[in-house]
C-alpha atoms as a PDB file:
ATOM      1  CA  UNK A   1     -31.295  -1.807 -37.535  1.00  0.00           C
ATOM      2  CA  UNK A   2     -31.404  -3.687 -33.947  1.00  0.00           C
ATOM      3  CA  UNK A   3     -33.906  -5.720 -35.633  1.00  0.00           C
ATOM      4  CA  UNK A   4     -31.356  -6.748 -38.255  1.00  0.00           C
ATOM      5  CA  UNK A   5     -28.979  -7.314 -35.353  1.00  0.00           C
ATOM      6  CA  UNK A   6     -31.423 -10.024 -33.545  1.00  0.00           C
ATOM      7  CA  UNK A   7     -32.380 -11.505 -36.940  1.00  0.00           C
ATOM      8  CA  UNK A   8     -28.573 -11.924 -38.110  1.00  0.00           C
ATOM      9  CA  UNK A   9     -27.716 -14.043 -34.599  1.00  0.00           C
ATOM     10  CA  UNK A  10     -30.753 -15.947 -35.112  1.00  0.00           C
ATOM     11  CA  UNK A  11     -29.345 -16.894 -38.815  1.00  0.00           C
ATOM     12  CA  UNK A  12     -25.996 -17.814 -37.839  1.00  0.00           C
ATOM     13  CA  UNK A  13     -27.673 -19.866 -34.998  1.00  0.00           C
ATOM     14  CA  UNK A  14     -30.085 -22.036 -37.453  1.00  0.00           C
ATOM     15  CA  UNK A  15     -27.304 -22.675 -40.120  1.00  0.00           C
ATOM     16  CA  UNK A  16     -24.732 -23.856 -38.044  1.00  0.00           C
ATOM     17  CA  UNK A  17     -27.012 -26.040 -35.499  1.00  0.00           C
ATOM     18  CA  UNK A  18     -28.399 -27.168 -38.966  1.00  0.00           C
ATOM     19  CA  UNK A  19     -25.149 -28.503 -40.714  1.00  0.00           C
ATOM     20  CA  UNK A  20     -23.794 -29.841 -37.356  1.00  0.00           C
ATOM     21  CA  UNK A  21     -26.573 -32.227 -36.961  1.00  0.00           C
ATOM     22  CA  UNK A  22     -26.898 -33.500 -40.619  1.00  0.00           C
ATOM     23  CA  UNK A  23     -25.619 -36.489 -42.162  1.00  0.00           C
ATOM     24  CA  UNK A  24     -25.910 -34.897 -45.668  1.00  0.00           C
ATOM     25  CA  UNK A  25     -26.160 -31.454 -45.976  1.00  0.00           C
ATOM     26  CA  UNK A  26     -29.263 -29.440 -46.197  1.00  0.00           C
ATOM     27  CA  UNK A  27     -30.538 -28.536 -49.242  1.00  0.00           C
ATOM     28  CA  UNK A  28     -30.062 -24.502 -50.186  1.00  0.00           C
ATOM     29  CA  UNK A  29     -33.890 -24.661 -50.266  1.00  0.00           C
ATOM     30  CA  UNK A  30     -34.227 -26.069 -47.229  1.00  0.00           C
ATOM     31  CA  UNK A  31     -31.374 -23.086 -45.914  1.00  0.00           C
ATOM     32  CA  UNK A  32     -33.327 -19.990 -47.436  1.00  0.00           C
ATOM     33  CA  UNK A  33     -36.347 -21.102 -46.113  1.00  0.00           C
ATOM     34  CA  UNK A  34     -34.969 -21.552 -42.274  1.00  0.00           C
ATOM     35  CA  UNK A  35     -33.546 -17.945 -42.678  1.00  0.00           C
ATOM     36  CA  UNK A  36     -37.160 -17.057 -43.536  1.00  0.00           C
ATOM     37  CA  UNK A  37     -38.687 -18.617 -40.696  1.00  0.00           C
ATOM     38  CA  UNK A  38     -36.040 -17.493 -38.628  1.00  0.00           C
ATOM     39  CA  UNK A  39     -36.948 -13.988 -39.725  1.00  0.00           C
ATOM     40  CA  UNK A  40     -40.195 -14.005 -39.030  1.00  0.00           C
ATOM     41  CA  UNK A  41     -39.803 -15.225 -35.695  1.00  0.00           C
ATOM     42  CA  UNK A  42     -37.315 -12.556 -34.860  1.00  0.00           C
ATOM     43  CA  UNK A  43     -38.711  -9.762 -35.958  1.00  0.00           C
ATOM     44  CA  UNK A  44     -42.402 -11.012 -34.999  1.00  0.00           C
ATOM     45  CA  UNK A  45     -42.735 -12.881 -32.488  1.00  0.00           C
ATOM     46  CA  UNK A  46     -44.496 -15.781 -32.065  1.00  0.00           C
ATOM     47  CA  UNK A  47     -48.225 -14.635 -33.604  1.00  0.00           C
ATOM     48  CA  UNK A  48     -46.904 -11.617 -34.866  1.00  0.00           C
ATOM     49  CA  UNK A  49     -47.788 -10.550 -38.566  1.00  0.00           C
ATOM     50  CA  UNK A  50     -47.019  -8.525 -41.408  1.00  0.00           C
ATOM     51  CA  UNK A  51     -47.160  -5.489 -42.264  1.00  0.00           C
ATOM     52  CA  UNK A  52     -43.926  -4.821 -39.748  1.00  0.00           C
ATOM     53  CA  UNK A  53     -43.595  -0.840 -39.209  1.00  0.00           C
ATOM     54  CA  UNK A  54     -40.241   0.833 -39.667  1.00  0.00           C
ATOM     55  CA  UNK A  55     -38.445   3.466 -38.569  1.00  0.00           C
ATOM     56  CA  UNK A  56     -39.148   6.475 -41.079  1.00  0.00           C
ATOM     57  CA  UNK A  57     -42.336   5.315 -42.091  1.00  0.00           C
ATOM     58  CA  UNK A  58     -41.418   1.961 -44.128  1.00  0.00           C
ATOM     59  CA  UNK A  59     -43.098  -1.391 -43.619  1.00  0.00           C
ATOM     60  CA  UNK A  60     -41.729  -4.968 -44.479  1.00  0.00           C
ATOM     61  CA  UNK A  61     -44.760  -6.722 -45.691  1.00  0.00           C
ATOM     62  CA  UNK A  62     -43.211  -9.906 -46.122  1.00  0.00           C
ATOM     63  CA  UNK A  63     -40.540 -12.329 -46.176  1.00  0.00           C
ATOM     64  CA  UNK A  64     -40.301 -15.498 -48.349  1.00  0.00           C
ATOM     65  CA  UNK A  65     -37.675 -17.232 -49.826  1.00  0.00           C
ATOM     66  CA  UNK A  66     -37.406 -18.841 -53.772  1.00  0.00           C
ATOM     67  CA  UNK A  67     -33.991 -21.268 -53.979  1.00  0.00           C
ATOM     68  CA  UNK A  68     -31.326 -18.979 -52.660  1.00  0.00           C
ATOM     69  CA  UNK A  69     -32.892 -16.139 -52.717  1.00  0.00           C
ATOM     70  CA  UNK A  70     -34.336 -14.574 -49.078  1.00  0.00           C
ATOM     71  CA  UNK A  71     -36.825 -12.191 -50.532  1.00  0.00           C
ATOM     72  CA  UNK A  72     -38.217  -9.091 -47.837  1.00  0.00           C
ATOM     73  CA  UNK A  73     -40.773  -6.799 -49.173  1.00  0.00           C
ATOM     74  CA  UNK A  74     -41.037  -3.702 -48.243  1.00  0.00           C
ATOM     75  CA  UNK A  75     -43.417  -0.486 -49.065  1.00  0.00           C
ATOM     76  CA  UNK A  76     -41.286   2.841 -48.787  1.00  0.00           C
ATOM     77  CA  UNK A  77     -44.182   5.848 -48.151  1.00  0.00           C
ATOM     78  CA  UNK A  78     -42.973   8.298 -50.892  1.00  0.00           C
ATOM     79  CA  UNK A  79     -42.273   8.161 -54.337  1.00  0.00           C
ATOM     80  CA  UNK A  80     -39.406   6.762 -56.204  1.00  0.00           C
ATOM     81  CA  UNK A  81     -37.666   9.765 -57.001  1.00  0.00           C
ATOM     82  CA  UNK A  82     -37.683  11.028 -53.790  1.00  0.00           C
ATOM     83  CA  UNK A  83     -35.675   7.811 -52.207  1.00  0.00           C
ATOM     84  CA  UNK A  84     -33.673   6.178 -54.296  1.00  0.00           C
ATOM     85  CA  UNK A  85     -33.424   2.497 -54.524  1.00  0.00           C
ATOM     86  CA  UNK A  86     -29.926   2.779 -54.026  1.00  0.00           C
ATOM     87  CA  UNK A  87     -29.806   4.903 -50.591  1.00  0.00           C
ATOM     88  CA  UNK A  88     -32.404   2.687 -49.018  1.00  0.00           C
ATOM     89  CA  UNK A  89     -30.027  -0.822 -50.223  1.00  0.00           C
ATOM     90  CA  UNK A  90     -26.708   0.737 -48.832  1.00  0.00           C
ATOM     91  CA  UNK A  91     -28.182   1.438 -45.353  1.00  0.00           C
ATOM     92  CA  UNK A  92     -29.597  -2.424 -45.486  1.00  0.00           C
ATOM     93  CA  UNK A  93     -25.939  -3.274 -46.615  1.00  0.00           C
ATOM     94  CA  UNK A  94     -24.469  -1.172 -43.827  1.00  0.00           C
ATOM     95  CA  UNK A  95     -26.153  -3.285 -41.137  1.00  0.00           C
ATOM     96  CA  UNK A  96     -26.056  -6.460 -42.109  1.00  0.00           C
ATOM     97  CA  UNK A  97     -22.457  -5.688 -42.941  1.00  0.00           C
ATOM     98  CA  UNK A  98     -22.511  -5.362 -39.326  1.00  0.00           C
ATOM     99  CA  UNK A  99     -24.698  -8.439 -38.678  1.00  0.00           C
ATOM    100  CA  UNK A 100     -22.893 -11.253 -41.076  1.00  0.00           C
ATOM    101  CA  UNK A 101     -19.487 -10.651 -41.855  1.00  0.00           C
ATOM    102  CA  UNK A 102     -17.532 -10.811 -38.381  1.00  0.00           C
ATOM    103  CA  UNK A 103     -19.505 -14.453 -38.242  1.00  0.00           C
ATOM    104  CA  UNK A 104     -16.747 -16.674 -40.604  1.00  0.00           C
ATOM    105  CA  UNK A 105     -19.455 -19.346 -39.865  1.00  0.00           C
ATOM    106  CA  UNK A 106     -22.246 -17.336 -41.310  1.00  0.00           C
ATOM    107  CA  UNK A 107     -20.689 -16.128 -44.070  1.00  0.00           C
ATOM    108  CA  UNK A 108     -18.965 -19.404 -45.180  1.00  0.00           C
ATOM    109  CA  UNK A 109     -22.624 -20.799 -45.235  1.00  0.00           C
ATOM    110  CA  UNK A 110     -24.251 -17.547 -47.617  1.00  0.00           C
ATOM    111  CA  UNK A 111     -21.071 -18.073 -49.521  1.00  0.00           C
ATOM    112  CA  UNK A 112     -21.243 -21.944 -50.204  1.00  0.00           C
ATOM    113  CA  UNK A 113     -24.835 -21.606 -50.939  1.00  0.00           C
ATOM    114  CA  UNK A 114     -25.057 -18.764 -52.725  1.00  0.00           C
ATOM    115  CA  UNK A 115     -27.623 -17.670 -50.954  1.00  0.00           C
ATOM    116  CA  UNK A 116     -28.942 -13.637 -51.547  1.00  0.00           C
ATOM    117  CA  UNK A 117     -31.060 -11.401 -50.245  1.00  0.00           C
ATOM    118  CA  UNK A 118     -33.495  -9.729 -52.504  1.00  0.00           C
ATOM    119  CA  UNK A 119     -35.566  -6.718 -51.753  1.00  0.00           C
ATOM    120  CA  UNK A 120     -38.102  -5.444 -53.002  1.00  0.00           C
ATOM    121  CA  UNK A 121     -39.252  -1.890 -52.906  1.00  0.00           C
ATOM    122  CA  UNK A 122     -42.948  -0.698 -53.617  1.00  0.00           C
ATOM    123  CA  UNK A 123     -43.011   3.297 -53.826  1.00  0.00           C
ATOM    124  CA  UNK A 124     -46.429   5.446 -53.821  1.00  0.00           C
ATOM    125  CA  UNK A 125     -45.883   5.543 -57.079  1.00  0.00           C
ATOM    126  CA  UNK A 126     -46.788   2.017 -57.692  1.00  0.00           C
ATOM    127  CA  UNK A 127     -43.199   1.352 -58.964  1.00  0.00           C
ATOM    128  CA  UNK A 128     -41.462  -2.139 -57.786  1.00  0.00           C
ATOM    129  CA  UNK A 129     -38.259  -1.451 -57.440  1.00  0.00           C
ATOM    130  CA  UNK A 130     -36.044  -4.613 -56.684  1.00  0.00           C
ATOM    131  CA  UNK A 131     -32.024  -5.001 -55.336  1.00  0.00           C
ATOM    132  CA  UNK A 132     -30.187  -7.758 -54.589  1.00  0.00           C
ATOM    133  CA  UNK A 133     -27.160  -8.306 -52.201  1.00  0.00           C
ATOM    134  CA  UNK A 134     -24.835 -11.185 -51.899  1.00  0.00           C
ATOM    135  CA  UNK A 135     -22.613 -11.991 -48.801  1.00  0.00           C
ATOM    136  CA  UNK A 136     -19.585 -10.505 -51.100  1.00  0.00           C
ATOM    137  CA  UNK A 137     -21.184  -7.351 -51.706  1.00  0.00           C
ATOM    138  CA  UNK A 138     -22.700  -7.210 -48.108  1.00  0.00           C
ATOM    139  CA  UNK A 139     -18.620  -7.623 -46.502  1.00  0.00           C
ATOM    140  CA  UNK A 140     -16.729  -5.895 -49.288  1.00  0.00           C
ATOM    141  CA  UNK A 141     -14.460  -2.901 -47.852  1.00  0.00           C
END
C-alpha cells in the first residue's frame, strides 16, 4: 500500500504540471499513458523491471495503458476460489481511496477523462480474472 501512496503523488504531480503547461489539453491517451510511466518509475525505479513482488506473495507483472484505461497485471499465487476477485479489488480500492480522493485536482482530472484503472488477476488456476475501478467508485462513501 505505501507503494500506492508514492505512485498516487506522483499522478497528481504529472497531471496537473501537464495541463498547466498546455495550450490545448492533452489528449486522454496521452494522460493514461503518463500515469503509466509514472507508475513504473515509482514503483521501479529507474532500471527497475517487472515482475514487482508483493506483500502476500502477489506480483504486478505489468502496467500499460489502452485510451483511458491504466491496466496493472498482476499474478495472485493461489487459486481463484481461494481469493476472490472481489477481496483483492476492495483492498486496491481502500488505498487508492486513500491516495486520490482528498486530491480535488486529481480527481477532477480521472473524472474529466474518464480515465479507469483495470486489473487484471491471473490465479494458479490459469483463470484471468479482470476488475475495473473508476474515480467514483474509488471515493464513494
Amino acid at each position: 500500500m505505501k507503494k500506492n501512496v508514492k505512485l498516487a503523488v506522483l499522478f497528481s504531480g504529472i497531471l496537473i504540471c501537464s495541463t498547466a503547461y498546455s495550450a490545448e489539453p492533452p489528449s486522454v491517451d496521452k494522460i493514461s499513458k503518463a500515469l503509466v510511466d509514472s507508475a513504473k518509475k515509482s514503483l521501479l525505479g529507474e532500471k527497475g523491471k517487472f515482475p514487482l513482488k508483493l506483500d502476500g506473495g502477489m506480483e504486478i507483472i505489468n502496467i500499460t495503458s489502452t485510451s483511458n484505461n491504466v491496466v496493472f497485471e498482476y499474478t495472485v499465487p493461489t487459486d481463484s476460489q481461494s481469493v476472490p476477485t472481489e477481496n483483492l479489488t476492495e483492498n486496491i480500492k481502500v488505498g487508492l481511496n486513500n491516495l486520490f480522493c482528498g486530491k480535488q485536482d486529481m480527481v477532477n482530472v480521472l473524472r474529466a477523462y474518464d480515465i479507469r484503472f483495470l486489473f487484471r488477476f491471473l490465479y494458479t488456476d490459469n483463470r484471468n480474472v479482470p476488475a475495473t475501478l473508476s474515480i467514483d467508485e474509488i471515493c464513494e462513501q
